[in-house]
C-alpha atoms as a PDB file:
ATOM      1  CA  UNK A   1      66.966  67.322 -77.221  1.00  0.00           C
ATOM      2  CA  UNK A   2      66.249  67.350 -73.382  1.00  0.00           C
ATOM      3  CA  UNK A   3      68.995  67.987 -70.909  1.00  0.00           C
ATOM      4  CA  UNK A   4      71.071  65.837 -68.627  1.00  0.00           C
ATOM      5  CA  UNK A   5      68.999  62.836 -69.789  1.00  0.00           C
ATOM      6  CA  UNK A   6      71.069  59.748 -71.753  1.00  0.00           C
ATOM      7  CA  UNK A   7      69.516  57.518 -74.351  1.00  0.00           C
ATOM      8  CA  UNK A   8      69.097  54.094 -72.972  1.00  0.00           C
ATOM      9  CA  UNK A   9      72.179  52.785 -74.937  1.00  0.00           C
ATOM     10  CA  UNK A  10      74.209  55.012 -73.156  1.00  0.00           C
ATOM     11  CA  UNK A  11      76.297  54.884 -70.523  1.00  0.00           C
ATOM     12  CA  UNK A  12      74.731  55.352 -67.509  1.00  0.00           C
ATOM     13  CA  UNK A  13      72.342  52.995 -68.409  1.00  0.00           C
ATOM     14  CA  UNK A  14      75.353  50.180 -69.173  1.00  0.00           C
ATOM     15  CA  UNK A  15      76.764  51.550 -65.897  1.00  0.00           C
ATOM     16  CA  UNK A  16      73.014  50.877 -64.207  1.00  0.00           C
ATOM     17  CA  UNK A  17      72.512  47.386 -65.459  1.00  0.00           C
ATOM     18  CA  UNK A  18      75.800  46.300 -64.552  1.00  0.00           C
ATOM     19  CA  UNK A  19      75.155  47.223 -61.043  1.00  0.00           C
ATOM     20  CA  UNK A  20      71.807  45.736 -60.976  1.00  0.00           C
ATOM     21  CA  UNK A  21      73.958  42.318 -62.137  1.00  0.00           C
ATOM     22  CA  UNK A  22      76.284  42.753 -59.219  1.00  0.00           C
ATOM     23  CA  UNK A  23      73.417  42.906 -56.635  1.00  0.00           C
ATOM     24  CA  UNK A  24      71.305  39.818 -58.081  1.00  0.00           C
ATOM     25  CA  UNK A  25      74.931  37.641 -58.015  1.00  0.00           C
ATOM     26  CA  UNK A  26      75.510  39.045 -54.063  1.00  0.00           C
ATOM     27  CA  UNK A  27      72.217  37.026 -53.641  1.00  0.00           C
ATOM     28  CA  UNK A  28      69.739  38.310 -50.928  1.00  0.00           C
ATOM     29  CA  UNK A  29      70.327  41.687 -48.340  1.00  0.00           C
ATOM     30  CA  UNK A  30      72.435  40.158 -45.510  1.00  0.00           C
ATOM     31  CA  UNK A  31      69.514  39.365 -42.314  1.00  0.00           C
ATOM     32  CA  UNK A  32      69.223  41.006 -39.129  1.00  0.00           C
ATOM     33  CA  UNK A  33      71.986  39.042 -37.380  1.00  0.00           C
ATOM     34  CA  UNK A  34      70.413  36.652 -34.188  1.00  0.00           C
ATOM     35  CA  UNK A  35      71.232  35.667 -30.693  1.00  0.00           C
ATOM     36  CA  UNK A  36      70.523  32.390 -30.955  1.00  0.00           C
ATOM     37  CA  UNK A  37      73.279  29.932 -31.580  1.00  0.00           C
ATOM     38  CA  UNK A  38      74.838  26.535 -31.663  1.00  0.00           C
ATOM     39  CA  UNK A  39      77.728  25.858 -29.962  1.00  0.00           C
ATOM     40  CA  UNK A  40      81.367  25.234 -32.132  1.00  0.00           C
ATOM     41  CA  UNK A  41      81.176  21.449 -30.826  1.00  0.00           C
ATOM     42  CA  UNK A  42      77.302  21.192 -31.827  1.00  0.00           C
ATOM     43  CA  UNK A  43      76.664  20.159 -28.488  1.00  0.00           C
ATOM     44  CA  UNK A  44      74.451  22.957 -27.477  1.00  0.00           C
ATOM     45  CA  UNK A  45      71.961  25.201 -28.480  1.00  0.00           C
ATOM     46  CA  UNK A  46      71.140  28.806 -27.231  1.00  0.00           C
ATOM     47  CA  UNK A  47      67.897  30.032 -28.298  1.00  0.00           C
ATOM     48  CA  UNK A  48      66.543  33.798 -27.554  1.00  0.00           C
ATOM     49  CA  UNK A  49      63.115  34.653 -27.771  1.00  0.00           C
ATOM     50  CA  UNK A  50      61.626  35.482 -30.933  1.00  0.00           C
ATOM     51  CA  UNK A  51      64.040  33.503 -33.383  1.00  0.00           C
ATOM     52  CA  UNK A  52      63.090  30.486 -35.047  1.00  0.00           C
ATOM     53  CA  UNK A  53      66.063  27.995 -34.836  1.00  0.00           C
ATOM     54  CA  UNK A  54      66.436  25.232 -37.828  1.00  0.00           C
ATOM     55  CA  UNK A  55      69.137  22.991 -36.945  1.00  0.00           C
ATOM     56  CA  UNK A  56      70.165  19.082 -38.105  1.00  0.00           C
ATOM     57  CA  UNK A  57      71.310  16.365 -35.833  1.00  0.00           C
ATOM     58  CA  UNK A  58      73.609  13.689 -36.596  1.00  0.00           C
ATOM     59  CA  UNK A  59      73.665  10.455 -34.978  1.00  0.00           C
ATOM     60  CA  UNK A  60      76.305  11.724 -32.487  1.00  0.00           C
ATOM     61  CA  UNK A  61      73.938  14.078 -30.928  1.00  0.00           C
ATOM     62  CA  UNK A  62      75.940  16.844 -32.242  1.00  0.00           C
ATOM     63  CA  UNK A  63      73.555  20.253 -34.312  1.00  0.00           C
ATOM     64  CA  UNK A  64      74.567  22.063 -36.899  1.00  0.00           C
ATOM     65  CA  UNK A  65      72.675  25.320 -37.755  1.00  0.00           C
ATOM     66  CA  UNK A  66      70.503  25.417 -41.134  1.00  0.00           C
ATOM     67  CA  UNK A  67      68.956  28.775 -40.477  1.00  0.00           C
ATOM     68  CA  UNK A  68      68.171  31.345 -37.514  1.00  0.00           C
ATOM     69  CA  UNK A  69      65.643  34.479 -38.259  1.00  0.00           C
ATOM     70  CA  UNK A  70      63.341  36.822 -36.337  1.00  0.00           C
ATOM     71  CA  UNK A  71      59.726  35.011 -35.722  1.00  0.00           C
ATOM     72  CA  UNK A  72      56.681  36.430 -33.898  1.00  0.00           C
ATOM     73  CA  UNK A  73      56.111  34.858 -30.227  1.00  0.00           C
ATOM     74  CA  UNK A  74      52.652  34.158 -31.373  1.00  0.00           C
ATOM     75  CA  UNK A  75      53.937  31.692 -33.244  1.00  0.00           C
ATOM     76  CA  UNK A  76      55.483  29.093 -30.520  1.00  0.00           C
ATOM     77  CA  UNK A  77      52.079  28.731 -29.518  1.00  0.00           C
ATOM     78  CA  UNK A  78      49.936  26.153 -30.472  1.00  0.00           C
ATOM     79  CA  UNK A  79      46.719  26.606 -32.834  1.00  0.00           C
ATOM     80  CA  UNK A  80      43.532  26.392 -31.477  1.00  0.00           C
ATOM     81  CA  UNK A  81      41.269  23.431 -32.250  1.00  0.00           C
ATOM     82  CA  UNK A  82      39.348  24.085 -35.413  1.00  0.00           C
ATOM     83  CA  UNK A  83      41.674  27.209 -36.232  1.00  0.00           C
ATOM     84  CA  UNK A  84      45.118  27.219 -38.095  1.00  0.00           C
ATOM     85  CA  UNK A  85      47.292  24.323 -39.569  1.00  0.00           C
ATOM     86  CA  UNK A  86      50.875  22.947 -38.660  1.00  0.00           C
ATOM     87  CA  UNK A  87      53.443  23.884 -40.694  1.00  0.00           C
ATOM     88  CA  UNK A  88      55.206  21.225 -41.984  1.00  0.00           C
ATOM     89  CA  UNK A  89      58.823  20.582 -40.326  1.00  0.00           C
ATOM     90  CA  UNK A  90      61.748  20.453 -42.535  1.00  0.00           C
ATOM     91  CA  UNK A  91      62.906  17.079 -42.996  1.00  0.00           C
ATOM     92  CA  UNK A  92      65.707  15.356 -41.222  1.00  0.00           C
ATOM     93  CA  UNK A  93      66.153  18.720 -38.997  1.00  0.00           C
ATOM     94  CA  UNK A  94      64.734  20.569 -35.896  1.00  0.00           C
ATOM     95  CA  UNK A  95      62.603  24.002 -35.755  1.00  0.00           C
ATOM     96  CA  UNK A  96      63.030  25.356 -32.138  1.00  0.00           C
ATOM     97  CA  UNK A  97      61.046  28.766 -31.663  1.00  0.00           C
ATOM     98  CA  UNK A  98      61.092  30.356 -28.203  1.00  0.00           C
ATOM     99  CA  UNK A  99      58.134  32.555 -27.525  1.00  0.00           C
ATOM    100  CA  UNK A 100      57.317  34.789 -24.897  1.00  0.00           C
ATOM    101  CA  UNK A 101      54.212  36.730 -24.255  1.00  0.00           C
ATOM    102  CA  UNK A 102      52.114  38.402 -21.178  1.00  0.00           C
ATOM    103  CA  UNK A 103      55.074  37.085 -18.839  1.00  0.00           C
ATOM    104  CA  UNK A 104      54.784  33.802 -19.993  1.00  0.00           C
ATOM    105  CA  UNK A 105      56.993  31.718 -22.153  1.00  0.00           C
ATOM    106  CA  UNK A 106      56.438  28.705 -24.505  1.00  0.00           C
ATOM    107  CA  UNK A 107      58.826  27.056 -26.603  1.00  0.00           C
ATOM    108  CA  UNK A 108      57.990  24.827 -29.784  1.00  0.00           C
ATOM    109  CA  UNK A 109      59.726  22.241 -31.349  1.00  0.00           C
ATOM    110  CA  UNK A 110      59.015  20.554 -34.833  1.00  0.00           C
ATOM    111  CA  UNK A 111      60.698  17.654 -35.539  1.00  0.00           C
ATOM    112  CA  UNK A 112      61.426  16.608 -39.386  1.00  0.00           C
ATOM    113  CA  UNK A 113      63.404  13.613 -37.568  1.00  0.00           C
ATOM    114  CA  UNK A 114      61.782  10.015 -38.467  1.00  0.00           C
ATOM    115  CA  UNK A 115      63.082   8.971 -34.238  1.00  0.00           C
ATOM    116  CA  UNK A 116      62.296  10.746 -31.034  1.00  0.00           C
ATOM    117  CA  UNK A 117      64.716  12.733 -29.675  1.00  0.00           C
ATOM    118  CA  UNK A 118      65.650  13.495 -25.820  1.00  0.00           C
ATOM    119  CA  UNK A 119      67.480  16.181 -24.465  1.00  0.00           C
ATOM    120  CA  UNK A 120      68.066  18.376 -21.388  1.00  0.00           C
ATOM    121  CA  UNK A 121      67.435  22.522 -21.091  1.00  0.00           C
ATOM    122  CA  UNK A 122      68.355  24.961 -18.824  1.00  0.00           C
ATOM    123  CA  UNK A 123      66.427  28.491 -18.697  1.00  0.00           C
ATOM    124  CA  UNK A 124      67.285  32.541 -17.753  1.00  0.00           C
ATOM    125  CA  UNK A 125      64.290  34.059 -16.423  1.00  0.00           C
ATOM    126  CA  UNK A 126      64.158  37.210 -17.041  1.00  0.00           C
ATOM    127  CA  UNK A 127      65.929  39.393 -14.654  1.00  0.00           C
ATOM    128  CA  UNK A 128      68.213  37.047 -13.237  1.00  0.00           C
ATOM    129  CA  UNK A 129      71.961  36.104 -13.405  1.00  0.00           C
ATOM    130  CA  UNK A 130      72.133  32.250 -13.527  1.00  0.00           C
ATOM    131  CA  UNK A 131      70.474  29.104 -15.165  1.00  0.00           C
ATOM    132  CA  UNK A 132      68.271  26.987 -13.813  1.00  0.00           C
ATOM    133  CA  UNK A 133      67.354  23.567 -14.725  1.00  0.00           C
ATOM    134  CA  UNK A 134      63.836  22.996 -17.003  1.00  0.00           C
ATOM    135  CA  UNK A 135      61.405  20.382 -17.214  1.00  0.00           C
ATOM    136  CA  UNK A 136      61.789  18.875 -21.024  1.00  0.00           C
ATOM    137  CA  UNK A 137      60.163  15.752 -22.696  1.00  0.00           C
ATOM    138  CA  UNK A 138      60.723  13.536 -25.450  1.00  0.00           C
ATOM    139  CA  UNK A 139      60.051  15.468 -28.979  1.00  0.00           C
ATOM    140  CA  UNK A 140      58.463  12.573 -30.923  1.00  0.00           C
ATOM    141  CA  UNK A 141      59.253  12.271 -34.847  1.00  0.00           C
ATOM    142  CA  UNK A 142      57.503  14.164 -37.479  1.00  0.00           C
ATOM    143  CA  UNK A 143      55.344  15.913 -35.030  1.00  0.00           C
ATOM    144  CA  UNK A 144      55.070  19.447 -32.931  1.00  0.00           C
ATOM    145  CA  UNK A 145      55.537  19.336 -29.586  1.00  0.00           C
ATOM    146  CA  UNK A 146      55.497  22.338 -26.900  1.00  0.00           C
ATOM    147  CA  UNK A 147      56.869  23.559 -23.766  1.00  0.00           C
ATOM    148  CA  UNK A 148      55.358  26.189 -21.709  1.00  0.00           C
ATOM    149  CA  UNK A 149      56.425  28.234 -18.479  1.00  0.00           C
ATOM    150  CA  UNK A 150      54.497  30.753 -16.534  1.00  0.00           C
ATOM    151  CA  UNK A 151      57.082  33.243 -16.550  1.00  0.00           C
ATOM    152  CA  UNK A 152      59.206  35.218 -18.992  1.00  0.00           C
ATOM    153  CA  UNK A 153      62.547  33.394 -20.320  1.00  0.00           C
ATOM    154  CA  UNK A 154      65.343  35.364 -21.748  1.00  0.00           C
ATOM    155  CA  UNK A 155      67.302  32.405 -23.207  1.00  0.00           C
ATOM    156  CA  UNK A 156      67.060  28.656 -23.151  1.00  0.00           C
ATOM    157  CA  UNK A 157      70.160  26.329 -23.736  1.00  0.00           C
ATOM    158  CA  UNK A 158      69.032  22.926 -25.157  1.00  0.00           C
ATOM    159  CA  UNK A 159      72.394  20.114 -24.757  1.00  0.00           C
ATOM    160  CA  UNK A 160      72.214  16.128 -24.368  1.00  0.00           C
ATOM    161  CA  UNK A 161      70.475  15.897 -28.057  1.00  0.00           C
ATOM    162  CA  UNK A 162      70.019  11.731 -28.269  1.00  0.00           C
ATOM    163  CA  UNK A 163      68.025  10.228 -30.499  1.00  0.00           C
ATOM    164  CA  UNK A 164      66.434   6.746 -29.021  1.00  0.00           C
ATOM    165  CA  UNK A 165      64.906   3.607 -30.374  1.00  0.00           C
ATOM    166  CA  UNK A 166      61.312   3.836 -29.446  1.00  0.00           C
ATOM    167  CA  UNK A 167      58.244   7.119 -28.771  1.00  0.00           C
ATOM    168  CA  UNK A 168      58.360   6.128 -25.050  1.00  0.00           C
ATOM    169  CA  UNK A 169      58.233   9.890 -23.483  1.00  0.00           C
ATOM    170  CA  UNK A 170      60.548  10.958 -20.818  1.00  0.00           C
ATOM    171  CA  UNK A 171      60.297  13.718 -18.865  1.00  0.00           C
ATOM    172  CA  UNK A 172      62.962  15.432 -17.313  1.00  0.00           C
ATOM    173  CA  UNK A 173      64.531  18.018 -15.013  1.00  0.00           C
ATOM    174  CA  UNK A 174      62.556  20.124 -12.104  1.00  0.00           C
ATOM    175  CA  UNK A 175      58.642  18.977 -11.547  1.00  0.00           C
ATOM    176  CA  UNK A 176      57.619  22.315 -10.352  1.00  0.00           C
ATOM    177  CA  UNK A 177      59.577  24.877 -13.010  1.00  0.00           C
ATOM    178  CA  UNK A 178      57.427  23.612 -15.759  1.00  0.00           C
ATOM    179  CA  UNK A 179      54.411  23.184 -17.226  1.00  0.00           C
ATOM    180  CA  UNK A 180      53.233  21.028 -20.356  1.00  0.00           C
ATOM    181  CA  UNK A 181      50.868  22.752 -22.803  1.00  0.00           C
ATOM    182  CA  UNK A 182      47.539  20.043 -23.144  1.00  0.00           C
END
């Protein structure tokens, strides 16, 4: 008989499986916690770069947050012609994802929604203290759209959610703070 070894019966192994039960029913390792957010009245949302945002909207403009997680900045960009496929957006919701790379920032949204959606942003650039206004347009339904500045943002608060009638785009806020991706 070997020493300080137990038969599989016995009772560390009991002791072992047990704990291996308790883990599974905890359900997945808590994630790396994010800085993005939506605001208690739904009204706004802060993104960070680097965190994909999934968030529904109900027909009061209001969001409420289905998921937040670490993404690579590469992936707010859009894929080359020929190269790469859309992911598909999760339906009835929002994916925002705010990228920034080489100084410059772009952010992506993919809409599940089956209307367009307006809304207004204000940006931090990096290095400064207060927000300024962003240029923004109409995210049509069940579609990818992007947004794309030539300088680094360190957050980006998206408010004035409002679904509308018709795929008429509207652009708003500052002419010269933004550009739009082709």
């Amino acid at each position: 008989m070997l020493q300080g070894r137990t038969s599989a019966c016995g009772p560390a192994a009991r002791f072992g499986g047990l704990l291996a039960l308790a883990l599974l029913a905890a359900g997945p390792a808590a994630a790396a916690p994010t800085k993005s957010a939506v605001s208690a009245d739904g009204r706004t949302l802060t993104l960070a770069p680097g965190e994909l945002v999934v968030a529904r909207l109900d027909a009061g403009g209001r969001l409420a947050l289905v998921s937040a997680r670490p993404a690579p900045a590469s992936a707010a960009l859009p894929p080359k012609p020929g190269q790469g496929s859309l992911e598909p957006s999760a339906p009835g919701a929002l994916a925002f994802l705010l990228g920034v790379e080489g100084g410059k920032s772009t952010l992506k949204i993919d809409s599940g929604l089956d209307q367009a959606v307006d809304y207004r942003a204000t940006l931090r650039r990096d290095g400064k203290a207060a927000d300024e206004p962003a240029r923004v347009c109409t995210v049509l339904p069940l579609l990818a759209g992007w947004e794309q500045w030539s300088y680094a943002v360190s957050q980006l608060t998206l408010s004035g959610f409002a679904a509308k009638p018709t795929n008429e785009v509207v652009c708003s806020g500052p002419e010269h703070q933004s550009e739009m991706l082709p």
